[in-house]
Protein backbone atom coordinates (compact mmCIF):
# COMPACT_ATOMS: atom_id res chain seq x y z
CA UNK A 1 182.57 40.97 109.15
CA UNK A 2 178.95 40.99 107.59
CA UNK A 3 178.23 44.81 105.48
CA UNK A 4 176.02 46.85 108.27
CA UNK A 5 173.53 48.37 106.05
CA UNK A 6 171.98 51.37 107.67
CA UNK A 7 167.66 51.79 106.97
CA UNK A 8 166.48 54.98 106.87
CA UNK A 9 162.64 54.91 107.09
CA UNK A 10 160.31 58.15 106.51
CA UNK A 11 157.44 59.08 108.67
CA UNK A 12 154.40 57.08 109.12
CA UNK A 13 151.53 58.57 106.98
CA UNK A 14 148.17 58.48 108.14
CA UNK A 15 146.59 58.12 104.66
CA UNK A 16 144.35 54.94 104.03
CA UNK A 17 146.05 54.59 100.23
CA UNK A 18 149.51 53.83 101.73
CA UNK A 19 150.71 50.63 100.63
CA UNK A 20 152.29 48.19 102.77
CA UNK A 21 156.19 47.53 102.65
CA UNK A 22 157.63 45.35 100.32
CA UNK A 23 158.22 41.75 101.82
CA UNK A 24 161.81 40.36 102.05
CA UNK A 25 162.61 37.06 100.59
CA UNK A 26 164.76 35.18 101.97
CA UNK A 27 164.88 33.01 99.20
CA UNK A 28 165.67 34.97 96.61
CA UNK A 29 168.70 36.58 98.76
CA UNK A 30 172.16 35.97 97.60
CA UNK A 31 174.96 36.14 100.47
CA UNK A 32 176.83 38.99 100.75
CA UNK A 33 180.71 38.42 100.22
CA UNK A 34 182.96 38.42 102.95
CA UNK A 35 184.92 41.89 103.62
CA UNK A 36 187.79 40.51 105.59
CA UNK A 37 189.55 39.10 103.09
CA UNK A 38 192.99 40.89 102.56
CA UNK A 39 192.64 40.53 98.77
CA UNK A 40 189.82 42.15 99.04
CA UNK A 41 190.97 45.82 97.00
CA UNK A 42 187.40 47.00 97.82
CA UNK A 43 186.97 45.87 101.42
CA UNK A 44 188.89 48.86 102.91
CA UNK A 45 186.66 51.31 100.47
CA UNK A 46 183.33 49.66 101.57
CA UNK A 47 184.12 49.55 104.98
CA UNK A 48 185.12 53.57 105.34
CA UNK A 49 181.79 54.16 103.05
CA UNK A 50 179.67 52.51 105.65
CA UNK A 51 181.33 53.91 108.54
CA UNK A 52 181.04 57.44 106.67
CA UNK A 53 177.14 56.54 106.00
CA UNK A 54 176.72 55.75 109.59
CA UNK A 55 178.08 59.09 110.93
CA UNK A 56 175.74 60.84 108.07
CA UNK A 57 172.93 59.08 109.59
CA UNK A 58 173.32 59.86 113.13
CA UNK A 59 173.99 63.78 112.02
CA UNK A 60 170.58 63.64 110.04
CA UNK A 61 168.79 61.71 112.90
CA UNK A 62 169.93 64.65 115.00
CA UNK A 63 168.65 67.53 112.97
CA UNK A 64 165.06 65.86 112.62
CA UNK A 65 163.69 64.90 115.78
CA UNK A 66 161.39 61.93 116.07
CA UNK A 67 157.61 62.17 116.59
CA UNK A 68 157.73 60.64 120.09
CA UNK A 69 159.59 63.87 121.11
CA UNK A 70 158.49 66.88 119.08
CA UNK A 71 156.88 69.60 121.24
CA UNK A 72 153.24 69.79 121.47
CA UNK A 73 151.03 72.90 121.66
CA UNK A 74 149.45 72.73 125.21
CA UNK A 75 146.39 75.44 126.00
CA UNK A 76 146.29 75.77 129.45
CA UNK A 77 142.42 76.71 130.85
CA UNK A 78 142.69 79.53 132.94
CA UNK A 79 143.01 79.34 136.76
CA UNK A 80 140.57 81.89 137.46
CA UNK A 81 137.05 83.89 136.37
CA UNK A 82 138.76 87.44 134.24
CA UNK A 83 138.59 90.21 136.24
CA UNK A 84 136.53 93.03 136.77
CA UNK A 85 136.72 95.91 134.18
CA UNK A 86 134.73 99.28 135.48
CA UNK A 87 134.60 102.26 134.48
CA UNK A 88 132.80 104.66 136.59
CA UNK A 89 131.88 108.28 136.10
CA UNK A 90 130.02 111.62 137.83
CA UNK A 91 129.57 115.32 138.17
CA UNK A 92 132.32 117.15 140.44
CA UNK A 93 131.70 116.85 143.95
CA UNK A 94 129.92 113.38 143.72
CA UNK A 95 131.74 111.13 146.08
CA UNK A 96 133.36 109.71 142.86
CA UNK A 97 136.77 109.75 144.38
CA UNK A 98 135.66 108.21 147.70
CA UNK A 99 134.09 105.49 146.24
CA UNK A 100 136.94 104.64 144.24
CA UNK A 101 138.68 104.11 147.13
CA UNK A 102 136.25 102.05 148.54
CA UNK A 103 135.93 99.82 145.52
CA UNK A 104 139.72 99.74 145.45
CA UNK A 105 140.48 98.64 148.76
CA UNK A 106 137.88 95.73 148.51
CA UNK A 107 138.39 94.13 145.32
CA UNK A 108 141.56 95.23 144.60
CA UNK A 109 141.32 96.60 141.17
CA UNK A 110 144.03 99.41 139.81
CA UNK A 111 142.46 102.75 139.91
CA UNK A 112 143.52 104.97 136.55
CA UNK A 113 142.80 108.13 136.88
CA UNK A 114 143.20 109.68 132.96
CA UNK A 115 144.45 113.07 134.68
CA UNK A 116 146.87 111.38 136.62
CA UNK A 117 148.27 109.24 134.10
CA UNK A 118 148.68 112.40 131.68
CA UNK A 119 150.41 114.11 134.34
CA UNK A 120 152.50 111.41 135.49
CA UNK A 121 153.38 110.24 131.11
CA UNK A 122 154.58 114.36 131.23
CA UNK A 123 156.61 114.03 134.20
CA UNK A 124 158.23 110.71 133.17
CA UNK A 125 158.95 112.21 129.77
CA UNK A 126 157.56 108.82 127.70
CA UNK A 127 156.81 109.64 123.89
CA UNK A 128 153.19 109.88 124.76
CA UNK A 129 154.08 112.33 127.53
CA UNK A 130 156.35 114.71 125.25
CA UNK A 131 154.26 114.90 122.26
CA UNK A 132 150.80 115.87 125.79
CA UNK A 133 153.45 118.09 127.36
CA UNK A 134 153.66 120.17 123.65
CA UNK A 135 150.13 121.02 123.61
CA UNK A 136 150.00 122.17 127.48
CA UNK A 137 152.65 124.42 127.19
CA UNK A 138 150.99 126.42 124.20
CA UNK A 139 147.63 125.90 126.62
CA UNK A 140 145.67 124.07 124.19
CA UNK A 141 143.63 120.77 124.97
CA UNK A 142 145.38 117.50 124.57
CA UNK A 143 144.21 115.88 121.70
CA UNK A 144 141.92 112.73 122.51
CA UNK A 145 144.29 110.85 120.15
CA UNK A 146 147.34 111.09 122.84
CA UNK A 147 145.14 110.49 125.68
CA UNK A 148 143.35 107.45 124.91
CA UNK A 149 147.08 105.75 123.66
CA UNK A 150 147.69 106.53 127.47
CA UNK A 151 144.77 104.98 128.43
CA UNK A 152 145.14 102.03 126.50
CA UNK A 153 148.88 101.18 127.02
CA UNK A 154 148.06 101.44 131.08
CA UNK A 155 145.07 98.85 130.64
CA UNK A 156 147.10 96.77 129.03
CA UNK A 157 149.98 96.07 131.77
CA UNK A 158 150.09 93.24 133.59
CA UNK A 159 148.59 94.59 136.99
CA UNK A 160 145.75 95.95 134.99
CA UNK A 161 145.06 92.88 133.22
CA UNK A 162 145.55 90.75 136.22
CA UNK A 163 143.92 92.51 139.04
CA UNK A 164 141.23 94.57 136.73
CA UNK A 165 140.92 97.77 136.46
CA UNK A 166 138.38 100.95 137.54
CA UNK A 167 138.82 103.65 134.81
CA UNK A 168 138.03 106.98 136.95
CA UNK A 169 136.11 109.77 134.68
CA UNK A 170 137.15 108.44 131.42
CA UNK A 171 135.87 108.48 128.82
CA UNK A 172 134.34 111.66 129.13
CA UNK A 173 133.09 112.66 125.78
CA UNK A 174 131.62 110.67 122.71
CA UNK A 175 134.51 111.02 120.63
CA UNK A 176 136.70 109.32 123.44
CA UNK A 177 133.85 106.43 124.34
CA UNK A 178 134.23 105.48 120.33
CA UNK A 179 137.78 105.48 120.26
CA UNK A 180 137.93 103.20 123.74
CA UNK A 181 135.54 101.31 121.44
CA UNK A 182 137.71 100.62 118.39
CA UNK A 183 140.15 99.47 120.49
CA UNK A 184 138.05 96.48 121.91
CA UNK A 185 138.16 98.11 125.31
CA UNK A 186 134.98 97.78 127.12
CA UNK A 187 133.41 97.50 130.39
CA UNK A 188 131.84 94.88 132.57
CA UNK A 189 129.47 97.71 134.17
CA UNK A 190 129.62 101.93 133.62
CA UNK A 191 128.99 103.04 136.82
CA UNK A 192 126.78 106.53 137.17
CA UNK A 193 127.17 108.54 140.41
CA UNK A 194 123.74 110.53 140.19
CA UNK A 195 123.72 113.50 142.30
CA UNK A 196 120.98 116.36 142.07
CA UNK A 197 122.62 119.64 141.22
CA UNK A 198 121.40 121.21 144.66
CA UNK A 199 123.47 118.72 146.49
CA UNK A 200 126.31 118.95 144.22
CA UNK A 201 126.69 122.71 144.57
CA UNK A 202 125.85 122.68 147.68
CA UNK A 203 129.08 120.22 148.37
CA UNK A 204 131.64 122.27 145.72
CA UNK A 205 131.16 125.62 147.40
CA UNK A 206 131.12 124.83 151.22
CA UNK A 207 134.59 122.58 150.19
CA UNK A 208 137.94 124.84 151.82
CA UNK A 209 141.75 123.36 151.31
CA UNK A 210 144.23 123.51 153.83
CA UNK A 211 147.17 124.80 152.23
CA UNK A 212 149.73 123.41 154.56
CA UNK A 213 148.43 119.65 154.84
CA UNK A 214 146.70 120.06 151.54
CA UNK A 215 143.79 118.15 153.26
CA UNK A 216 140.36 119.25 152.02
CA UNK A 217 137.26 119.66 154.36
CA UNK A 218 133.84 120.94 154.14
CA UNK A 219 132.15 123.72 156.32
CA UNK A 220 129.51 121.49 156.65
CA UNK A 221 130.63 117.82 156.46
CA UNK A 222 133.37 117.78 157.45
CA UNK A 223 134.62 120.55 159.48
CA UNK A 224 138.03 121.71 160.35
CA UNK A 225 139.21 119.62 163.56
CA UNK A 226 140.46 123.22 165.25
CA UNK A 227 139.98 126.88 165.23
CA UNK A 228 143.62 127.46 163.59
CA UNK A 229 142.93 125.29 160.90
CA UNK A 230 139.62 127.09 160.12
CA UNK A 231 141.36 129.97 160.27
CA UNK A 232 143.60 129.25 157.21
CA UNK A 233 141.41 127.15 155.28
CA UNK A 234 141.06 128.62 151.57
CA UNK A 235 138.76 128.11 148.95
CA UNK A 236 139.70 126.89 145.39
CA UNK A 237 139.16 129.63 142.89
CA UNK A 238 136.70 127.64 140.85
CA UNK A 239 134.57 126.83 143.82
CA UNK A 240 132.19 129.17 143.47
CA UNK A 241 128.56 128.71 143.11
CA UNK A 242 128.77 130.39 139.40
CA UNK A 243 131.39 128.38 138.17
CA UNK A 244 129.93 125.20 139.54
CA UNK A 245 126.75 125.52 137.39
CA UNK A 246 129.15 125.91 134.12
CA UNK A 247 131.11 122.81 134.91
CA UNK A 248 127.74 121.02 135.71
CA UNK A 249 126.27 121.80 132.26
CA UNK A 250 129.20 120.81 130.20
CA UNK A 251 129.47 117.52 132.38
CA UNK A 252 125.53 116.71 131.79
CA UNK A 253 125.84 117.34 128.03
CA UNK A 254 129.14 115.24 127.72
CA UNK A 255 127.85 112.51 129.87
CA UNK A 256 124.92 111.64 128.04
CA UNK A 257 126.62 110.97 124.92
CA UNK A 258 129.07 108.71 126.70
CA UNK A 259 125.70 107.30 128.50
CA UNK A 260 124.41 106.15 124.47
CA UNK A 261 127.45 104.37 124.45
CA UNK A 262 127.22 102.53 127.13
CA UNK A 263 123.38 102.21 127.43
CA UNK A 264 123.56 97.85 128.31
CA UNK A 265 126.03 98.37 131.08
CA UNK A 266 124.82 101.30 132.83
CA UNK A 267 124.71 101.04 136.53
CA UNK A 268 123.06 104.44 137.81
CA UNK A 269 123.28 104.73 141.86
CA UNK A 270 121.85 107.87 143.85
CA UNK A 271 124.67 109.49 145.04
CA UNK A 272 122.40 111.82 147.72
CA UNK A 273 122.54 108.98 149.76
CA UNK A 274 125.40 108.46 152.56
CA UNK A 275 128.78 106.93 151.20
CA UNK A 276 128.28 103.80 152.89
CA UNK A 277 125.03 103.37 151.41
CA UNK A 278 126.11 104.39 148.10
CA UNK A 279 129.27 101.70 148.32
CA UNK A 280 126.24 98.96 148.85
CA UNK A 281 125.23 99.40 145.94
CA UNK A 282 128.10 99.24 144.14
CA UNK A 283 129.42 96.41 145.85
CA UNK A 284 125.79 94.49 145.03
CA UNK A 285 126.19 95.66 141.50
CA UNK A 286 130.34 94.39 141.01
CA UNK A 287 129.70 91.27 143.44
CA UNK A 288 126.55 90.25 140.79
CA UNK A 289 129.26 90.63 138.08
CA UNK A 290 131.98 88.48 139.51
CA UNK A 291 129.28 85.57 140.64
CA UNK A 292 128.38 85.46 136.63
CA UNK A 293 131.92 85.84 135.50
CA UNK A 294 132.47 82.75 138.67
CA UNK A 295 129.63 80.48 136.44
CA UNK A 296 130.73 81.16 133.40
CA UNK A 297 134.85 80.54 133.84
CA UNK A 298 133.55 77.04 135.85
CA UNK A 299 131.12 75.94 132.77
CA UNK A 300 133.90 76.39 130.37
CA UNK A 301 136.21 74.63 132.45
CA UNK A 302 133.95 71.61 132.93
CA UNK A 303 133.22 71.65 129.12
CA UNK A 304 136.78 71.62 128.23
């Protein structure tokens, strides 16, 4: 039997300066003597070498796959325009809660709430929550610090990222607007409920909570449905016309700083108008947004 001699080649290169490989000659080649002879003392030695090579071989192929079948990076385009990110803010009493809902319910965006989350990160007892829950019980503010972490962790879930999101009220100061900002979270549009401060007092102090169904009405707006229910309707302790105008001149003051934040993606709407008619404005504004976001995600597509 003829000596199997076992080629190992190395990777193509690319480069221009490679030279060829050398030619074989059959000429020049001498015949390779036979290993079957029995008198052979070096037959049996050759043979387990090249069996011993082989298995070498086939262990190294093994470890190094070939090029044909290395794993290739793939970036996949994605199937859809991003979604909508909106944050949307206004004075107490300005149908900001309503229209959340309404904005909700149509384009499905997750509604975050930074009250709600800082109550709910307390109740659930995450680190966030603990080191909140310190500072409430010695009835000091939570620092902005803890609250935009919350803020920023919830944007970031999947829901949030793949639904988009409608940030309700935050950020409501200057200080919290620049921290959102140094984070790289930003809005498609900063919606502005404008409501003149008649109409908003007038809507804080004629509000009355039923204490058993914890339903709110309005003497005006939205009456109680019966005579008992009036007759144990209660109004919150802060409703009153004094402490309205307090809450309405820290909100103004904070809101304009927020407001020079924000100043290319404002969206003001005049909330004195009916809540349908305020909703069809929003829903002009956001449906503008998602046509441009439609364009753009189906030019990048075609280019790539």
């Amino acid at each position: 039997m003829a000596l199997l001699t076992t080629l190992s080649f190395s990777p193509l290169s690319l480069s221009s300066s490679s030279s060829p490989p050398p030619s074989l000659s059959i000429a020049n080649h001498k015949p390779i003597p036979s290993l079957h002879s029995p008198s052979s003392a070096s037959s049996v030695v050759l043979d387990e070498r090249s069996h011993r090579c082989r298995r070498l071989s086939t262990r190294h192929r093994r470890r190094i796959p070939s090029a044909a079948v290395r794993p290739t990076t793939t970036i996949a385009a994605s199937l859809r325009p991003e979604p909508l990110k909106i944050m949307i803010s206004g004075a107490p009493a300005s149908g900001k809660g309503t229209q959340c809902e309404l904005i909700k319910k149509k384009y499905g965006l997750v509604h975050i709430s930074a009250g709600d989350l800082l109550r709910a990160e307390v109740a659930a007892g995450t680190e966030n929550g603990k080191r909140a829950k310190d500072y409430m019980e010695k009835g000091m503010l939570v620092p902005d610090e803890i609250v935009v972490m919350m803020v920023k962790e919830r944007l970031l879930k999947p829901d949030a990222q793949e639904n988009g999101w409608l940030l309700d009220g935050y950020p409501r100061s200057l200080s919290q607007a620049t921290a959102l900002e140094d984070l790289g979270i930003r809005p498609d549009l900063f919606i502005l409920l404008d409501v003149s401060e008649d109409a908003l007092i007038e809507r804080v102090v004629g509000r009355r909570l039923d204490p058993v169904t914890g339903k709110i009405y309005h003497l005006k707006y939205a009456p109680p449905e019966s005579e008992e229910i009036a007759a144990r309707v209660t109004q919150r302790f802060d409703d009153t016309e004094e402490k309205v105008k307090l809450r309405l001149q820290t909100h103004h003051q904070n809101v304009e700083a927020v407001l020079s934040v924000y100043k290319d993606l404002i969206c003001k709407i005049d909330g004195n108008a009916s809540k349908e008619d305020v909703f069809a404005k929003i829903d002009g504004a956001l449906s503008s947004i998602l046509e441009q976001k439609s364009d753009q995600w189906q030019l990048r597509d075609h280019i790539c």
